[in-house]
Protein backbone atom coordinates (compact mmCIF):
# COMPACT_ATOMS: atom_id res chain seq x y z
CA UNK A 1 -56.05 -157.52 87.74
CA UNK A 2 -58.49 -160.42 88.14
CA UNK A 3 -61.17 -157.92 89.39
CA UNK A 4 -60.29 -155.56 86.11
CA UNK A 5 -61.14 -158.65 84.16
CA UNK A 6 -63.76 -159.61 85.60
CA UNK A 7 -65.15 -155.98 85.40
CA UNK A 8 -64.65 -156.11 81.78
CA UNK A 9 -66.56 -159.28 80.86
CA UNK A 10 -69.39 -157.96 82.92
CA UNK A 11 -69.34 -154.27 82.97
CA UNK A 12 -69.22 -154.07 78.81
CA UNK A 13 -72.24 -156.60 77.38
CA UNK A 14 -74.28 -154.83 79.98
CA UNK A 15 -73.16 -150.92 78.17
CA UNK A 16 -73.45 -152.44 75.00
CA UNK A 17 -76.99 -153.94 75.34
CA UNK A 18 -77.97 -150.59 77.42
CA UNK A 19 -76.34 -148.56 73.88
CA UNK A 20 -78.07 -150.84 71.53
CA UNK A 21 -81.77 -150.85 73.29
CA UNK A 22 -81.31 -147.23 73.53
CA UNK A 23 -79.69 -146.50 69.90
CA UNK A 24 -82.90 -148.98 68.72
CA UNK A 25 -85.07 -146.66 70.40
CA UNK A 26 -84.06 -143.97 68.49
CA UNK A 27 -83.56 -145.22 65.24
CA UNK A 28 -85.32 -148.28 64.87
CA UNK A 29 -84.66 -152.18 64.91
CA UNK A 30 -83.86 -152.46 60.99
CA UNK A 31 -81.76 -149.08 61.14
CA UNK A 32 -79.65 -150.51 64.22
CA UNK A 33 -78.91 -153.81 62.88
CA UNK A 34 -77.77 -152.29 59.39
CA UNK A 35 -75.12 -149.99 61.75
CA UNK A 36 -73.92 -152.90 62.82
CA UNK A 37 -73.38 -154.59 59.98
CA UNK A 38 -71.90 -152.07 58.34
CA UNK A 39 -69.86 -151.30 61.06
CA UNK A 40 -68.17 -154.70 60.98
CA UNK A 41 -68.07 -154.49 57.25
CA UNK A 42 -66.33 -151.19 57.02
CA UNK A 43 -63.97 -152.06 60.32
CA UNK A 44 -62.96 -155.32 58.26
CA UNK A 45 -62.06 -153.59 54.96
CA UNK A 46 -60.14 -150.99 57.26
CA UNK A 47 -58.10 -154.03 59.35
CA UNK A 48 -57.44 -155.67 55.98
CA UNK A 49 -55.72 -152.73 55.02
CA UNK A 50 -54.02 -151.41 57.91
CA UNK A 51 -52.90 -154.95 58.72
CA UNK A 52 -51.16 -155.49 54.76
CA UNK A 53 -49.33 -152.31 55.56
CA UNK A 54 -48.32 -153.09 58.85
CA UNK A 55 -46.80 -156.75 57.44
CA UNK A 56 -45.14 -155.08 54.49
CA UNK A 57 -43.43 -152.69 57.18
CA UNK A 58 -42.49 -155.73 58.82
CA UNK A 59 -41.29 -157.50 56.12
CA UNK A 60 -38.98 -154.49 55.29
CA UNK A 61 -37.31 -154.60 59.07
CA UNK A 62 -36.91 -158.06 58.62
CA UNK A 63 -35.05 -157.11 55.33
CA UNK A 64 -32.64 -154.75 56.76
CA UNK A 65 -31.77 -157.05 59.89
CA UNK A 66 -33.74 -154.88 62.34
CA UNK A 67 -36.64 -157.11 64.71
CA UNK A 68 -39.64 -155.80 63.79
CA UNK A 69 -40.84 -155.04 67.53
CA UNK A 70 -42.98 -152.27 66.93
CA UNK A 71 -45.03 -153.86 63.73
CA UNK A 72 -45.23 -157.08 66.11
CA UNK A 73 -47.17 -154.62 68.56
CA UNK A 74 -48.77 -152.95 65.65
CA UNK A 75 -50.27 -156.02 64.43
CA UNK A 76 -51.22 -157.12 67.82
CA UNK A 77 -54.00 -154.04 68.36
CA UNK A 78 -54.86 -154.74 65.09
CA UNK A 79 -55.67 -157.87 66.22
CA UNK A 80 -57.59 -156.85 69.10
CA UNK A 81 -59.31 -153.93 67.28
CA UNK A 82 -60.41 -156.77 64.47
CA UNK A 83 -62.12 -158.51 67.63
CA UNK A 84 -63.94 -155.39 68.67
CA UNK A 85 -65.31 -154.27 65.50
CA UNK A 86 -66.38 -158.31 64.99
CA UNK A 87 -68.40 -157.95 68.29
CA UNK A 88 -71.80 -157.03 67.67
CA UNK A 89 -72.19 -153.79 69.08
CA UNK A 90 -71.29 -149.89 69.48
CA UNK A 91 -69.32 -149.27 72.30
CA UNK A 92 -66.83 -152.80 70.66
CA UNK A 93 -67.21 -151.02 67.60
CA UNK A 94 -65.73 -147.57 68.98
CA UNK A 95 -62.78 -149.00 70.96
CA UNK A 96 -61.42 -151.43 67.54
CA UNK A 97 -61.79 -147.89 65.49
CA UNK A 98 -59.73 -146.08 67.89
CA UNK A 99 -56.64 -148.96 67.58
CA UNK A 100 -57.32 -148.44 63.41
CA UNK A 101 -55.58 -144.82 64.63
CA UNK A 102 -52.15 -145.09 64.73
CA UNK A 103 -51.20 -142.34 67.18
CA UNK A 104 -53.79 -144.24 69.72
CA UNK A 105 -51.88 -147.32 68.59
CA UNK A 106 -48.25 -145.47 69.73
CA UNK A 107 -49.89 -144.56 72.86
CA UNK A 108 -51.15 -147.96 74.00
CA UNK A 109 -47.66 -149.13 73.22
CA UNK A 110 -45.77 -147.12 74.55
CA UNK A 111 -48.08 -147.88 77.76
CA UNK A 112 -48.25 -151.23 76.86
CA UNK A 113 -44.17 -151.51 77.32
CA UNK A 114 -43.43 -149.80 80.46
CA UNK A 115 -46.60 -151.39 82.15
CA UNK A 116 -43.96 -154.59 80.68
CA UNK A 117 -40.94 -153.46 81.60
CA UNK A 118 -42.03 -152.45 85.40
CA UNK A 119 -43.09 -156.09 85.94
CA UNK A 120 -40.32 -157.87 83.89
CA UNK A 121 -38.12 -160.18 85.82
CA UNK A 122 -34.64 -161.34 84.39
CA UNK A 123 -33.07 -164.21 85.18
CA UNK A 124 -29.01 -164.55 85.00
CA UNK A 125 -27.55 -168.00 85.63
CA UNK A 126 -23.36 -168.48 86.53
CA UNK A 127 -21.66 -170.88 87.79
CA UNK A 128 -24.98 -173.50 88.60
CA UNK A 129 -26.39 -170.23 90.66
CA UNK A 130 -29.49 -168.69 89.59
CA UNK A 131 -29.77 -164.56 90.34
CA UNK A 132 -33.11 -162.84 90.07
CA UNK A 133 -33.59 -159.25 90.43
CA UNK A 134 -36.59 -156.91 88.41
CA UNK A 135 -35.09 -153.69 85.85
CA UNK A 136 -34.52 -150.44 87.72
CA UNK A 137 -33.57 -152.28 91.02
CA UNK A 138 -29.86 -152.62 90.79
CA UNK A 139 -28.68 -155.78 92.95
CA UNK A 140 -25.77 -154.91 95.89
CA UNK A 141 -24.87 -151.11 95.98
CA UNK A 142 -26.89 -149.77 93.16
CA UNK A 143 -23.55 -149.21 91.17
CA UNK A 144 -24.65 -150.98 88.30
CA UNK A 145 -21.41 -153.18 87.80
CA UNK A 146 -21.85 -156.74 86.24
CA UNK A 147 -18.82 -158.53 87.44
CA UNK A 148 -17.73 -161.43 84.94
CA UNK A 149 -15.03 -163.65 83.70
CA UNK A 150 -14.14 -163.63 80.17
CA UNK A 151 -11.31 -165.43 77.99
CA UNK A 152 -9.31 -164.14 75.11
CA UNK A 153 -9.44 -166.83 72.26
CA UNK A 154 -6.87 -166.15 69.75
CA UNK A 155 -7.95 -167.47 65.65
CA UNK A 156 -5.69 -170.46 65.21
CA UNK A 157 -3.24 -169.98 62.53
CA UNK A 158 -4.19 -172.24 60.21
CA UNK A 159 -7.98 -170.48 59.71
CA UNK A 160 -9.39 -169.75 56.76
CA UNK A 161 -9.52 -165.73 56.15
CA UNK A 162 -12.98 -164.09 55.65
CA UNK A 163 -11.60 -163.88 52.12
CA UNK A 164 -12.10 -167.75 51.30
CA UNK A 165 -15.23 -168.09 53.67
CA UNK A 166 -17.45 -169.87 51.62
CA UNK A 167 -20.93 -167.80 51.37
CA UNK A 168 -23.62 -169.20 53.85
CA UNK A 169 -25.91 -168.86 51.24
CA UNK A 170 -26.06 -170.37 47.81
CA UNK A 171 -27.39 -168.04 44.95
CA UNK A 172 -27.23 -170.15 42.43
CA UNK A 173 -31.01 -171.62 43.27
């Protein structure tokens, strides 16, 4: 991963400078900065707008009691594609207009979530003892069986119904 990285911060200033010289060959100096200008410019307007819809979305999951997981995600390649189309350049420029898409955006994230859920690790605590064990990889035989403890706790009898529950929040305001 540390090599991909690595790879990234030096592999892409040295295709974008290669894609600008060349692009300013063709074009000209004047003609290559105004492309990028207007790229950013036109990639802005188009974040600004994709990112209001993806909070009202949000907001509206929020609303019904549902986590909003999938905005969340949304709004994080927004993020990243607002980055890209900041970055002086046209290769930055064509990666932040492919997360604007939102099929490309369903892709990455659907990626994005099993490259996550491969390397997950969950932790279960009992009884002072810590268990570890990664998703998929069933600990023991494989059944699948959580063994537990549980206690039946009866409502005392002198509980208020759900009828006389006071509300938890106050309208009035």
């Amino acid at each position: 991963m540390g090599i991909l990285i690595l790879a990234i911060f030096i592999g892409l200033p040295v295709i974008e400078i290669a894609v600008l010289i060349e692009v300013g060959g063709r074009i000209g100096l004047w003609a290559t900065i105004a492309a990028i200008i207007g790229t950013a410019i036109a990639g802005s307007f188009l974040l600004r707008w994709q990112g209001l819809a993806v909070l009202a979305r949000a907001r509206r999951e929020l609303q019904s009691g549902k986590p909003p997981v999938r905005e969340l995600l949304d709004g994080a390649c927004l993020l990243v594609a607002g980055c890209l189309l900041l970055t002086p350049g046209f290769v930055t420029d064509g990666l932040g207009a492919l997360l604007l898409i939102p099929p490309v955006r369903t892709i990455l994230q659907i990626w994005l979530v099993r490259f996550i859920a491969k390397r997950a690790k969950i932790q279960v605590q009992t009884g002072g003892r810590t268990h570890h064990r990664r998703p998929g990889r069933e600990a023991g035989s494989g059944s699948g069986i959580i063994d537990g403890e549980y206690t039946v706790v009866q409502d005392a009898p002198d509980a208020p119904n759900s009828e006389e529950t006071p509300p938890l929040i106050d309208k009035r305001r």
